[in-house]
Protein backbone atom coordinates (compact mmCIF):
# COMPACT_ATOMS: atom_id res chain seq x y z
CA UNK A 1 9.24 -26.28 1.24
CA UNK A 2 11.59 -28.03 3.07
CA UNK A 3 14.76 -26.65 1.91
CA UNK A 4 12.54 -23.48 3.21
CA UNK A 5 12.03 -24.71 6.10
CA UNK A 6 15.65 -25.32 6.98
CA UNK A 7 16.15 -21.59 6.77
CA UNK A 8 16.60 -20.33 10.33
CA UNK A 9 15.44 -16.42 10.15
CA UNK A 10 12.90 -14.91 8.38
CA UNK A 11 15.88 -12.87 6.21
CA UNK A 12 17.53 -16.02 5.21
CA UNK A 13 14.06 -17.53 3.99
CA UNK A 14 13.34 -14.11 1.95
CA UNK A 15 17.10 -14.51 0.41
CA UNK A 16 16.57 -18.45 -0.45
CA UNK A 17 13.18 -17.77 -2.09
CA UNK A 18 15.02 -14.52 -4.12
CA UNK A 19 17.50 -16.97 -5.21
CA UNK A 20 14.22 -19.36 -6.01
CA UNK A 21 12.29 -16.52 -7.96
CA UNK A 22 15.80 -15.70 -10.13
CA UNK A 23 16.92 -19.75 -11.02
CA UNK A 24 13.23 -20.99 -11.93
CA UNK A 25 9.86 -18.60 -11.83
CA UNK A 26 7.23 -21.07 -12.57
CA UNK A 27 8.68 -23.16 -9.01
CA UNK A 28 8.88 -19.97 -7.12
CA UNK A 29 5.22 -18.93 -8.21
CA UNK A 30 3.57 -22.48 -7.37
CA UNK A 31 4.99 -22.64 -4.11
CA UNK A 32 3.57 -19.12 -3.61
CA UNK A 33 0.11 -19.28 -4.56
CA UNK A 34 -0.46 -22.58 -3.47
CA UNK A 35 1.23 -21.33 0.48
CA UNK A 36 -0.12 -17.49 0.34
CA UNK A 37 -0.37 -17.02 4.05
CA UNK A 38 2.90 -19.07 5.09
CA UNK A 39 4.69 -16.89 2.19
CA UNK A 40 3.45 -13.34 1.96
CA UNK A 41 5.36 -12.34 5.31
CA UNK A 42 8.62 -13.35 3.87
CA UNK A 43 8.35 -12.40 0.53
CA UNK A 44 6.87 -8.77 1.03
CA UNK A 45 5.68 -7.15 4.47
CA UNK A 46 7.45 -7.24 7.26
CA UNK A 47 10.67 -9.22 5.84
CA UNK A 48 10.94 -7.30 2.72
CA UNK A 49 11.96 -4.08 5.02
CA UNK A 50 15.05 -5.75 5.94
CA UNK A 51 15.49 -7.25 2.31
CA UNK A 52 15.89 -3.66 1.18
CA UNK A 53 17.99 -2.98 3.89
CA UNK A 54 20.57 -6.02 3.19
CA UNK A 55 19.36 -5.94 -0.47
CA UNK A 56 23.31 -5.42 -1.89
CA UNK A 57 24.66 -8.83 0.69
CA UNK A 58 22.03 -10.89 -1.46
CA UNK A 59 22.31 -9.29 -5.32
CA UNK A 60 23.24 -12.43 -7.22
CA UNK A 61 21.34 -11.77 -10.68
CA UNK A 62 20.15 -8.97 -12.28
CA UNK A 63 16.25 -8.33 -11.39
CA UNK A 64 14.33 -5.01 -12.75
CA UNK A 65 15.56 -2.41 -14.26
CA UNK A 66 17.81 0.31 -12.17
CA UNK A 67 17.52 3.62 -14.51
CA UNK A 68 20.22 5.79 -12.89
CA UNK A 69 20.82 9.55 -13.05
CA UNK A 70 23.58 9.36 -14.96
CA UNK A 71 22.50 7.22 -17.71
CA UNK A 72 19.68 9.71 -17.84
CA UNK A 73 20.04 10.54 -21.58
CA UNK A 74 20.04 6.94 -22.40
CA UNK A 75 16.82 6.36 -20.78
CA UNK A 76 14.68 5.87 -24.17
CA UNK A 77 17.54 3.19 -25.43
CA UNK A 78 17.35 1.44 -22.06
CA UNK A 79 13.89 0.76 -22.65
CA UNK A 80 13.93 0.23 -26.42
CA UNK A 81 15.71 -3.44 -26.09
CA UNK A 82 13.27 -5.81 -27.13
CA UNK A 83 13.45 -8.07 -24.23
CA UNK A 84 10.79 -5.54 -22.70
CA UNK A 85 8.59 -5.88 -25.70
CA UNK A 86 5.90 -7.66 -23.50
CA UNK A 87 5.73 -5.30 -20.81
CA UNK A 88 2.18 -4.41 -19.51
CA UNK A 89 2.71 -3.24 -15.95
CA UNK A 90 5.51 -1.03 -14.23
CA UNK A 91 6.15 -0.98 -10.52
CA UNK A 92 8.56 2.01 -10.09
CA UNK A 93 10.54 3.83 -7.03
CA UNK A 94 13.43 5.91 -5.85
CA UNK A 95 13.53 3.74 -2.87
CA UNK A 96 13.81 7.12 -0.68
CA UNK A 97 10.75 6.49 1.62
CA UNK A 98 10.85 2.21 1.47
CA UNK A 99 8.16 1.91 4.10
CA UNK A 100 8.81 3.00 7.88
CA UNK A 101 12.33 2.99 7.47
CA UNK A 102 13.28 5.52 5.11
CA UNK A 103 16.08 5.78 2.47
CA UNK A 104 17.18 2.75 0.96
CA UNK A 105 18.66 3.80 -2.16
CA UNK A 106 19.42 1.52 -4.81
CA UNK A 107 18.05 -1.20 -2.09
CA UNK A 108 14.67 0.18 -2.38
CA UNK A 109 14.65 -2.32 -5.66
CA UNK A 110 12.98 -4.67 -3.22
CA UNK A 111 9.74 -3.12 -2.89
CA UNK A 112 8.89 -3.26 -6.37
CA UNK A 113 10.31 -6.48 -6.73
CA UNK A 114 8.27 -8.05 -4.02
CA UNK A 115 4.94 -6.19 -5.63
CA UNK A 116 5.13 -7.30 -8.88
CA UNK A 117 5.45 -10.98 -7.51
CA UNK A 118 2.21 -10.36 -5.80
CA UNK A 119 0.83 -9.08 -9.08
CA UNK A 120 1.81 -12.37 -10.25
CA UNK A 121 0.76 -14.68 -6.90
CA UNK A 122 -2.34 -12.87 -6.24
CA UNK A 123 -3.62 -10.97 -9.50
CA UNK A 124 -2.64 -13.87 -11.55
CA UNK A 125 -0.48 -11.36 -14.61
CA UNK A 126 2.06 -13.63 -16.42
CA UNK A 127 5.82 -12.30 -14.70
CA UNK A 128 6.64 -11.85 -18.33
CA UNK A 129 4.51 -8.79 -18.81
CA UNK A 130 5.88 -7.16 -15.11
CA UNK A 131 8.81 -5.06 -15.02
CA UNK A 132 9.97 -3.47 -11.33
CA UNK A 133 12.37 -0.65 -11.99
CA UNK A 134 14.20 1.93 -9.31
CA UNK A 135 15.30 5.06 -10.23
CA UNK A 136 18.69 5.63 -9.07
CA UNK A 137 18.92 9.08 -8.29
CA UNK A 138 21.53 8.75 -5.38
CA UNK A 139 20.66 7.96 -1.91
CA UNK A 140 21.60 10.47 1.30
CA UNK A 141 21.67 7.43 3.39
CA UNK A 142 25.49 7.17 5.13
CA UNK A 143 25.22 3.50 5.39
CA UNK A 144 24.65 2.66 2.16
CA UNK A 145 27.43 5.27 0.42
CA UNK A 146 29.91 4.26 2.82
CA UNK A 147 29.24 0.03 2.32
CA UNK A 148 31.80 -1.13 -0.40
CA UNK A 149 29.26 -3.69 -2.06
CA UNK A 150 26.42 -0.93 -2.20
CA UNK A 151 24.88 -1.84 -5.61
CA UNK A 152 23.76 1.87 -6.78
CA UNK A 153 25.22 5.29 -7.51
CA UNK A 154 27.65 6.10 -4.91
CA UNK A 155 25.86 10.15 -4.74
CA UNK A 156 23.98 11.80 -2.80
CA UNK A 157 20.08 12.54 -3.69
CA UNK A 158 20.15 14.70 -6.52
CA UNK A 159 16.90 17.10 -5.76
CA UNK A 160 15.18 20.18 -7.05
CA UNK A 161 14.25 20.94 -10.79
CA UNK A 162 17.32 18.07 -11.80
CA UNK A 163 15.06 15.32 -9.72
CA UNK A 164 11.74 16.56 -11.71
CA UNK A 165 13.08 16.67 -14.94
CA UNK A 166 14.84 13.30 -14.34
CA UNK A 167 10.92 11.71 -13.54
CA UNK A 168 9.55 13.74 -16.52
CA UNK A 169 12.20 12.16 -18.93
CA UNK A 170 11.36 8.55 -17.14
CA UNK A 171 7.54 9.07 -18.00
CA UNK A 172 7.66 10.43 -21.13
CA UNK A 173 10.35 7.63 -22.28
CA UNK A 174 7.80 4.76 -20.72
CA UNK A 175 5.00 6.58 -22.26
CA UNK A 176 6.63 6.33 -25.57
CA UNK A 177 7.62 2.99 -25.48
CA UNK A 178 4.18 1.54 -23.98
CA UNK A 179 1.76 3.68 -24.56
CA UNK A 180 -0.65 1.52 -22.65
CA UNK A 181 1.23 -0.26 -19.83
CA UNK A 182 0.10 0.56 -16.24
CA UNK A 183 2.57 2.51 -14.18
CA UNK A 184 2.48 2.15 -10.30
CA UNK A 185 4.05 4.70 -7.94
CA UNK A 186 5.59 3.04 -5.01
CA UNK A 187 7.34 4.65 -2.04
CA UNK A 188 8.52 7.84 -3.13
CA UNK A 189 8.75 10.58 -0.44
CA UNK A 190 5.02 11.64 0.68
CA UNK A 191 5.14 15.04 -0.83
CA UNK A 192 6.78 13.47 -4.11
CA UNK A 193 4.25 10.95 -3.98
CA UNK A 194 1.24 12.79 -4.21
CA UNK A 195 2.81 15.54 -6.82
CA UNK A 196 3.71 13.06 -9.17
CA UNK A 197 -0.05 10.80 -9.16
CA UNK A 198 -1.65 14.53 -9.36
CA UNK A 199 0.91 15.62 -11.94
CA UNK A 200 0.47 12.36 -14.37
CA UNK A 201 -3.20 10.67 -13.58
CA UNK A 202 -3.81 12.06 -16.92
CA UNK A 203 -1.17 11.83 -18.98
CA UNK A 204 -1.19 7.90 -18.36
CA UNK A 205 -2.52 5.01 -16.77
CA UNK A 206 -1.07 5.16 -13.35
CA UNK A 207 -1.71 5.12 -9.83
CA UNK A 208 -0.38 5.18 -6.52
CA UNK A 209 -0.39 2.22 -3.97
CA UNK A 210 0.26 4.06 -1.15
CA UNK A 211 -1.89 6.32 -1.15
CA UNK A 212 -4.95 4.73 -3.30
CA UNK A 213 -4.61 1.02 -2.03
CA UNK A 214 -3.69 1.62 1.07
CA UNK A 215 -7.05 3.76 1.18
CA UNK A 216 -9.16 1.37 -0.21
CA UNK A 217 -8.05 -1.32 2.16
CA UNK A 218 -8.47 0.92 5.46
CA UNK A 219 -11.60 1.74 4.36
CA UNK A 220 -12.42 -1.87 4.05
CA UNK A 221 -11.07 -3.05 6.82
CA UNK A 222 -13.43 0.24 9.23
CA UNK A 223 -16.84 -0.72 7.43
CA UNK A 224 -15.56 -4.26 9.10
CA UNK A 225 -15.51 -3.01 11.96
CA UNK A 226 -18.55 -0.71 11.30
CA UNK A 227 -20.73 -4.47 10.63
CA UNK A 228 -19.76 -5.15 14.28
CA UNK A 229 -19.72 -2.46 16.46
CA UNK A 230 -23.51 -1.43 14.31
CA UNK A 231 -22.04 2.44 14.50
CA UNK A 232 -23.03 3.92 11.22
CA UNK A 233 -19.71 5.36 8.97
CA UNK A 234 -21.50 9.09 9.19
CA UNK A 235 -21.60 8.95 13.29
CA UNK A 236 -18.16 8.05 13.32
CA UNK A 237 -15.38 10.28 14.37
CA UNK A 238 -12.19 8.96 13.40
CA UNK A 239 -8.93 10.55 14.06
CA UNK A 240 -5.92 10.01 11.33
CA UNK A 241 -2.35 10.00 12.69
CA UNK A 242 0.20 11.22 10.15
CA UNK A 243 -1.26 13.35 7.43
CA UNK A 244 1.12 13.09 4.88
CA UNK A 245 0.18 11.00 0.97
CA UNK A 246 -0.93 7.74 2.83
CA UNK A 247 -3.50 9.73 5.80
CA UNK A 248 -4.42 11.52 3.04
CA UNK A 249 -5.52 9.13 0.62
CA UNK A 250 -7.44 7.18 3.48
CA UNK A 251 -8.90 9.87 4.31
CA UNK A 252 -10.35 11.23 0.91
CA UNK A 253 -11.54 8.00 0.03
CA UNK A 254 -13.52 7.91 3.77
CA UNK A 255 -14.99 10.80 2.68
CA UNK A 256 -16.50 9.58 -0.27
CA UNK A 257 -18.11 6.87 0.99
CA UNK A 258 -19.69 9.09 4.15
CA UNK A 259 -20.83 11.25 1.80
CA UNK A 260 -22.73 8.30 0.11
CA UNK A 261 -24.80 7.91 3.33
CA UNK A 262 -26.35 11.41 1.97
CA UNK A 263 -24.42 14.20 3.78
CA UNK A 264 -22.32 16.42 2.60
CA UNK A 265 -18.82 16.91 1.74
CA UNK A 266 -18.20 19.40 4.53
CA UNK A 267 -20.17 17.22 6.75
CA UNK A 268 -17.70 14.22 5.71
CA UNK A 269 -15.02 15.94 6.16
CA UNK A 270 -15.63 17.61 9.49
CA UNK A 271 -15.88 13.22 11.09
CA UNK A 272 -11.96 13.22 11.05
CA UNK A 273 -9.57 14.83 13.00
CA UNK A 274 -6.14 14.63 10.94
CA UNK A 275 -2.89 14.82 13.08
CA UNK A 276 0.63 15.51 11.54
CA UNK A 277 4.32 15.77 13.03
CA UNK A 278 3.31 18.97 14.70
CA UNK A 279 -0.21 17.83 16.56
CA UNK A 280 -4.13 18.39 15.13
CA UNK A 281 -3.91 20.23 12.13
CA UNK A 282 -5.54 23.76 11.85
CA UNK A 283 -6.89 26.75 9.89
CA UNK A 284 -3.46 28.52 10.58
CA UNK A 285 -1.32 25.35 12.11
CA UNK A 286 2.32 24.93 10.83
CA UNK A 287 3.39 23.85 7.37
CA UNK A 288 -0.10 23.04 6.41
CA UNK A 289 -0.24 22.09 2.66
CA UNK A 290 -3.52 23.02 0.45
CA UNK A 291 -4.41 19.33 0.06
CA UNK A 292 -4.66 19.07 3.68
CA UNK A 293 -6.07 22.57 4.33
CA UNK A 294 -10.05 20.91 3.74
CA UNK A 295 -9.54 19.00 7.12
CA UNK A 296 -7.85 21.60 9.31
CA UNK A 297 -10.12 22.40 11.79
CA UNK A 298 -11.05 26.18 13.00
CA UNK A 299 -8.77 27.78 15.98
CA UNK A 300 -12.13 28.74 17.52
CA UNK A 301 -13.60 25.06 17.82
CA UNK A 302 -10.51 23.70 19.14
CA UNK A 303 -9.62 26.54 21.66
CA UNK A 304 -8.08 25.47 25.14
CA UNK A 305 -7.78 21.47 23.71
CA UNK A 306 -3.53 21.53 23.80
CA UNK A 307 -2.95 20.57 27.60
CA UNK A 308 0.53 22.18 27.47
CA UNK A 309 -0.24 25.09 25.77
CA UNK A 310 1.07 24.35 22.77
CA UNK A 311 0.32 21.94 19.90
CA UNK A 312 -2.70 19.72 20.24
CA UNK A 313 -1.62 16.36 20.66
CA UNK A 314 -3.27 12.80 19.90
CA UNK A 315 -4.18 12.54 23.62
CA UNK A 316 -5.98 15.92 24.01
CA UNK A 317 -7.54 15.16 20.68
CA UNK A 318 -9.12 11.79 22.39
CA UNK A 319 -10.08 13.69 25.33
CA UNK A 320 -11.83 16.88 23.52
CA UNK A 321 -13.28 14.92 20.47
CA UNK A 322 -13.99 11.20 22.12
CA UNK A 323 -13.15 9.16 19.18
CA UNK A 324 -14.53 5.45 18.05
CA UNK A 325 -11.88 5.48 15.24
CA UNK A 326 -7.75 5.82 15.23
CA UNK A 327 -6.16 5.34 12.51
CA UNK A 328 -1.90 5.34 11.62
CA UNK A 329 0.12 5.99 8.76
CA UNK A 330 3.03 7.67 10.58
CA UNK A 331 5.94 5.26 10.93
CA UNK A 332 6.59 6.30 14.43
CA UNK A 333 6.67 3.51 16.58
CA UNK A 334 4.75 3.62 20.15
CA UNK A 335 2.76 6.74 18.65
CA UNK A 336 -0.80 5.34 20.26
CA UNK A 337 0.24 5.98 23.57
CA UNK A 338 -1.78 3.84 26.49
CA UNK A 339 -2.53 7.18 27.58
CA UNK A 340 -4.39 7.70 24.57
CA UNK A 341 -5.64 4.29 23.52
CA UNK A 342 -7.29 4.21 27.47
CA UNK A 343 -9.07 7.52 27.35
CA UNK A 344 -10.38 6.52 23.85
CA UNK A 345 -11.87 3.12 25.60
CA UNK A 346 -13.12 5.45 28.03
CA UNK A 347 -16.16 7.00 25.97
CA UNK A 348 -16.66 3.72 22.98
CA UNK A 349 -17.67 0.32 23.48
CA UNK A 350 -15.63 -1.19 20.68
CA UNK A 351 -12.64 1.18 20.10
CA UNK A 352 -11.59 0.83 16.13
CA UNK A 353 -8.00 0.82 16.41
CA UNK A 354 -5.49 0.49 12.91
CA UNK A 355 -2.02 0.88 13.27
CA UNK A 356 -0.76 0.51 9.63
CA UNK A 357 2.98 1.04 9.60
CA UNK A 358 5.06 -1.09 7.99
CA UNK A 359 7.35 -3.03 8.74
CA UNK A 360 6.26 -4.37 12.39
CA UNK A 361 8.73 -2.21 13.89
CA UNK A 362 7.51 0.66 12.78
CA UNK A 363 3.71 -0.22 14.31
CA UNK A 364 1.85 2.48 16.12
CA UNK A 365 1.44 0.23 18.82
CA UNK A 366 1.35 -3.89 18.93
CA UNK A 367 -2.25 -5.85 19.03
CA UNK A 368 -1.82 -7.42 22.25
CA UNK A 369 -0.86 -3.80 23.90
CA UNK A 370 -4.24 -2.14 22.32
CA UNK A 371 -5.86 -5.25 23.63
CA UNK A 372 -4.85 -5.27 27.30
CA UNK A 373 -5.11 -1.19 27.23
CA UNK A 374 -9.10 -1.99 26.02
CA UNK A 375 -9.78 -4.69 27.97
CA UNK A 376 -10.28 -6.87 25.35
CA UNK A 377 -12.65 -4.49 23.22
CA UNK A 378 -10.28 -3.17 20.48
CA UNK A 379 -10.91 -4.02 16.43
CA UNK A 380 -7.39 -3.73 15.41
CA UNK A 381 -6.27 -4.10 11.98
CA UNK A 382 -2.53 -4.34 11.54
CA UNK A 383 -0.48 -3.15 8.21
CA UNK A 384 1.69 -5.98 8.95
CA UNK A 385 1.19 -9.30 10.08
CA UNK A 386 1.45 -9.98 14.15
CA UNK A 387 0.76 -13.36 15.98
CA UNK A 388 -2.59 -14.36 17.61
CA UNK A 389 -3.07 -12.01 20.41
CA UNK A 390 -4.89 -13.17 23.80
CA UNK A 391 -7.86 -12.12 24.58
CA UNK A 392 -9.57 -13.35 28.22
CA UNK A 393 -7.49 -16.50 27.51
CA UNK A 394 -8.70 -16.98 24.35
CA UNK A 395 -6.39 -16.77 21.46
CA UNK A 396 -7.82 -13.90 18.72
CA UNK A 397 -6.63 -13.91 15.27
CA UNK A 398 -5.44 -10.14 14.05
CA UNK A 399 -6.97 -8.67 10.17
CA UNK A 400 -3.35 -7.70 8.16
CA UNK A 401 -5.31 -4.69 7.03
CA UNK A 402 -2.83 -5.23 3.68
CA UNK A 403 -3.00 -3.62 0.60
CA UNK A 404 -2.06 -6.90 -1.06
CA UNK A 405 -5.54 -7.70 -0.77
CA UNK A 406 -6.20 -4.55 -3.22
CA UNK A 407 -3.24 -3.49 -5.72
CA UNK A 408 -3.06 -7.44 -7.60
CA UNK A 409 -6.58 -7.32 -8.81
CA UNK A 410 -6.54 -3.43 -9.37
CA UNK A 411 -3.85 -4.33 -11.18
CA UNK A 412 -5.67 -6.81 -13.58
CA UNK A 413 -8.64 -5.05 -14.03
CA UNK A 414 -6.74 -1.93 -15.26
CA UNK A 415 -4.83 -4.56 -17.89
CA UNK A 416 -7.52 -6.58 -18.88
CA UNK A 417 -10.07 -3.76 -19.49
CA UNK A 418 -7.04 -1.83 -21.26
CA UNK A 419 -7.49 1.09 -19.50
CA UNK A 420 -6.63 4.86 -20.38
CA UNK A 421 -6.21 6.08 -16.80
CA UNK A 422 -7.23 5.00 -13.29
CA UNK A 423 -9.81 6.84 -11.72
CA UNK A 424 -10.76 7.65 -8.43
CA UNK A 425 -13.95 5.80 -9.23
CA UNK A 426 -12.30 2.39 -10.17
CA UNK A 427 -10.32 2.54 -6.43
CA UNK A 428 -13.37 2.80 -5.26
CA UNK A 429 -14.93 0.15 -7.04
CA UNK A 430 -12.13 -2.45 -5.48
CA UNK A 431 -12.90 -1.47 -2.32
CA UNK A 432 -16.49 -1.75 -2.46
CA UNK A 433 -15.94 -5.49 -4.04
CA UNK A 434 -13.90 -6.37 -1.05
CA UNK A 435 -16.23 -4.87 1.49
CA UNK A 436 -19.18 -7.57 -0.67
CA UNK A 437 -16.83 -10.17 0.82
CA UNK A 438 -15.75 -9.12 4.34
CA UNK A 439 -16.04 -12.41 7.08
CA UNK A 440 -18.57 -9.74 9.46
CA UNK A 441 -21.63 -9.53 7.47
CA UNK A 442 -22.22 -13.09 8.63
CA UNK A 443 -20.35 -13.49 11.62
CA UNK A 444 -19.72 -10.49 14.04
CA UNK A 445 -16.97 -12.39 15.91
CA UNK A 446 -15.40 -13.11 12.54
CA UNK A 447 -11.96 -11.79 11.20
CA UNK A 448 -12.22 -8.18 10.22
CA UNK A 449 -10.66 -9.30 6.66
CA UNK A 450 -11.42 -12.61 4.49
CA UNK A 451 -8.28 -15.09 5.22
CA UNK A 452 -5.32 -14.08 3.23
CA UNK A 453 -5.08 -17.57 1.24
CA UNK A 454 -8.62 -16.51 -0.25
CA UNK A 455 -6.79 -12.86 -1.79
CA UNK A 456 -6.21 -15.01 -5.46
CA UNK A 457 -9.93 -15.58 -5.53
CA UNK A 458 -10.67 -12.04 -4.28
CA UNK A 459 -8.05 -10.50 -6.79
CA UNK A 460 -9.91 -11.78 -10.08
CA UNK A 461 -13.22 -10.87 -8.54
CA UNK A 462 -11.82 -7.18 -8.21
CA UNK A 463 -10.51 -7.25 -11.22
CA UNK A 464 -14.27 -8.00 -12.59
CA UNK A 465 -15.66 -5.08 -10.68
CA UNK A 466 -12.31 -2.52 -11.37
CA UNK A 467 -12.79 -3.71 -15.48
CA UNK A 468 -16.87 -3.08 -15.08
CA UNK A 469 -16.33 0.70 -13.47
CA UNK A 470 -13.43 1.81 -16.09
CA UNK A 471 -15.69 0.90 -18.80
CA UNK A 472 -18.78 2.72 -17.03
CA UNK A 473 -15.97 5.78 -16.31
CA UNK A 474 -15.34 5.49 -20.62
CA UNK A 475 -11.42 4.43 -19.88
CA UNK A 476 -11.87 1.08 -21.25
CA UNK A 477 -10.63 -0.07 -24.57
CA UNK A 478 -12.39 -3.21 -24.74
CA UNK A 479 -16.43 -2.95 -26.10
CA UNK A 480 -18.42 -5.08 -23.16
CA UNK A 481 -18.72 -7.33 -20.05
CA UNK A 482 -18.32 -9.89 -22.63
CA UNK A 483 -15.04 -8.90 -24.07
CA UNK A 484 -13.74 -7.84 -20.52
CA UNK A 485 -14.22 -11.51 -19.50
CA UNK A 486 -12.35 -12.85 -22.38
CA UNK A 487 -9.24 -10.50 -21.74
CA UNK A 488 -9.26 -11.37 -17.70
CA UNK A 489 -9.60 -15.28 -18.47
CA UNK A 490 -6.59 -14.61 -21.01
CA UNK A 491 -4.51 -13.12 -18.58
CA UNK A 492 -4.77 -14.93 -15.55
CA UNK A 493 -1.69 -17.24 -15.63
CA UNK A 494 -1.49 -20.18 -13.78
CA UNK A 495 2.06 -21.26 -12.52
CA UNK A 496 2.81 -24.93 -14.16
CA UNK A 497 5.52 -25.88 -16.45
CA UNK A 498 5.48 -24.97 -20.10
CA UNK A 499 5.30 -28.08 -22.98
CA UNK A 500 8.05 -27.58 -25.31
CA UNK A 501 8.57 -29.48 -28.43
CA UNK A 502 12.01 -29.87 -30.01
CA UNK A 503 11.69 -28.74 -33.61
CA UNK A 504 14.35 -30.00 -36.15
């Protein structure tokens, strides 16, 4: 810790613990789990952005497994060498959409790197039986073709029916060689994203984080909020900027649970207000996909709202439609406008207020802004971690609305219960654990979020709950509660030095 210390930028601390993580696990995994909330920031979210960014200055030893387009019909052989015989879980990505900031290429290794530690850190599954792997299919990022120590295929993107068949190969090469490991999607490009989880769901156990765990979390994170403000989830109208996999998947899974209060799906649907690149989406808006075409709202209910004549923007959405809930998954900085964020305090008491972009620069707005624009009323929830804002001179702690707090003990209940495929009902399941544990059913002045040092707790009491629902959803291989328990106590590693024996 103090050789960490001595690190003077955030970067250089991420690089020193990579170097950590690569020369001796069990040391870099102790100092994790016993430090979660110093560590998290520098090991994923925000620091991890700029780790993919810079990730060829700091390669030193091989990590993962880069499957590149060109070694595509030696994918099966790749994967055949026995050091993967132990593989249970797969965090894979193409690194073209590595959070706010876009193609990373080869760099986009990071991402999955720094998930499968938190598998490890905070879902307690051995690092033995975790494998990150990029697919390498070229990267149309200038920067990183034109850098001379760029660590991937020097190409451009290869696209089209090439790219499909290349992911079809990947998954039926993984599904051959584990036919029972768990395979996590992790920033691919949003329509990508959402293709692929739709296209495989049931040809394997998979699922996608950015979509599914970021929705569980949000969803989390505004019945929080709910516990305070006393605003029942069916009476809340919550407007969703950017629309694409992640606003999606918040949104579905919001739907669900209003529809639990006992109305119906229409009804859900009609309490959000989804907003894309090109304003409020409608019946016959632009470039409106199917999957989004159940939230589009009719021309004739939204007629005269644009106040320039042209595409309804967030602030005349606000004005016409008076939200208490704004929510953002668009990676464009400064896109809660004060504008916008004061004519939503306007007409609600205790605006709810999540801008989830990661990294932090790519935050719809910063806490401390939505708290001055408020005056001091907002519930924010953050995707990544900011500093105490001030609050009437009173420093106010802000929730990391994180999906870390989800995807580790998803993670473990899909392994330990041995899984066939991940259901929509199992997501839900780890969100409604997490909501059993949220800081506001006690205290309304309480963090939105239990502290992030409690998430290795919280991850093995998911896991419970995710293990329960797959075997009430028939997906589990194991018979009972009983054996369930067994296989989660069995795979919850600990980080502490092996004994060995010397044997003659």
């Amino acid at each position: 810790m103090q050789a960490l210390d001595e690190q003077s930028t955030p970067f250089n601390k991420y690089a020193f613990l990579r170097d950590m993580q690569d020369t001796n696990e069990t040391l870099f995994y102790a100092l994790l789990v016993r430090n979660v909330e110093k560590m998290l920031p520098l090991v994923y979210t925000p620091t991890v952005g700029e780790g993919c960014q810079r990730f060829s200055e700091i390669w030193r030893k091989p990590r993962g497994l880069f499957l590149s387009y060109p070694n595509k019909d030696r994918i099966a052989q790749i994967l055949s060498h026995p050091r993967y015989d132990n593989i249970k879980c797969i965090v894979v990505s193409d690194g073209e959409r590595i959070l706010g900031l876009g193609d990373q290429g080869a760099g986009g290794m990071g991402i999955p790197i720094g998930k499968m530690a938190l598998y490890t850190a905070l879902g307690g599954i051995h690092p033995e039986h975790c494998l990150p792997i990029l697919l390498d299919v070229g990267t149309d990022n200038e920067d990183r073709l034109k850098t001379p120590i760029y660590v991937g295929w020097r190409h451009h993107r290869v696209r089209g029916q090439e790219y499909d068949d290349f992911v079809d190969l990947f998954v039926n090469s993984v599904n051959t060689r584990w036919p029972h490991v768990l395979l996590q999607w992790e920033d691919f490009a949003g329509s990508n994203a959402a293709r692929f989880l739709a296209r495989y769901r049931d040809q394997l156990c998979t699922f996608n984080d950015d979509i599914q765990g970021t929705a569980a979390i949000a969803t989390a994170t505004l019945i929080s909020a709910i516990n305070v403000t006393g605003i029942p989830l069916e009476q809340q109208k919550i407007v969703v900027v950017g629309f694409g996999s992640a606003g999606l998947g918040i949104t579905n899974l919001l739907a669900q649970f209003i529809q639990d209060t006992g109305v119906s799906a229409e009804e859900a649907r009609a309490r959000v207000y989804a907003i894309d690149r090109y304003g409020l989406i409608t019946e016959n808006g632009k470039d409106v996909h199917p999957e989004q075409q159940p939230y589009a709202r009719k021309e004739q209910e939204v007629q005269g709202w644009s106040s320039q004549g042209g595409e309804i923007a967030l602030l005349d959405v606000v004005r016409n439609a008076k939200p208490s809930v704004l929510i953002g998954v668009s990676g464009q900085p400064g896109a809660f406008t004060q504008e916008a964020v004061r004519e939503m305090a306007k007409h609600t008491a205790r605006p709810v207020i999540f801008p989830l972009s990661n990294p932090t620069s790519r935050s719809e707005a910063t806490p401390q802004d939505l708290m001055d624009w408020t005056e001091g009323r907002a519930l924010i929830g953050t995707g990544s971690p900011f500093e105490p804002v001030n609050r009437n001179g009173k420093k106010i702690h802000i929730a990391q609305t994180n999906n870390s707090y989800i995807f580790p003990g998803l993670a473990l209940g899909i392994i330990a219960s041995k899984s066939r495929h991940v259901t929509d009902t199992m997501i839900k399941a780890a969100a409604t654990e997490l909501i059993r544990h949220l800081p506001t059913h006690k205290d309304k002045d309480g963090s939105l979020l239990p502290p992030i040092a409690e998430a290795r707790n919280l991850g093995r009491l998911i896991a419970q709950a995710v293990g329960k629902q797959a075997i009430k959803d028939g997906q589990a291989q194991v018979a009972d509660e009983e054996a369930l328990n067994r296989e989660l106590e069995s795979n919850f590693w600990e980080p502490v030095y092996e004994s060995y024996e010397h044997k003659k």
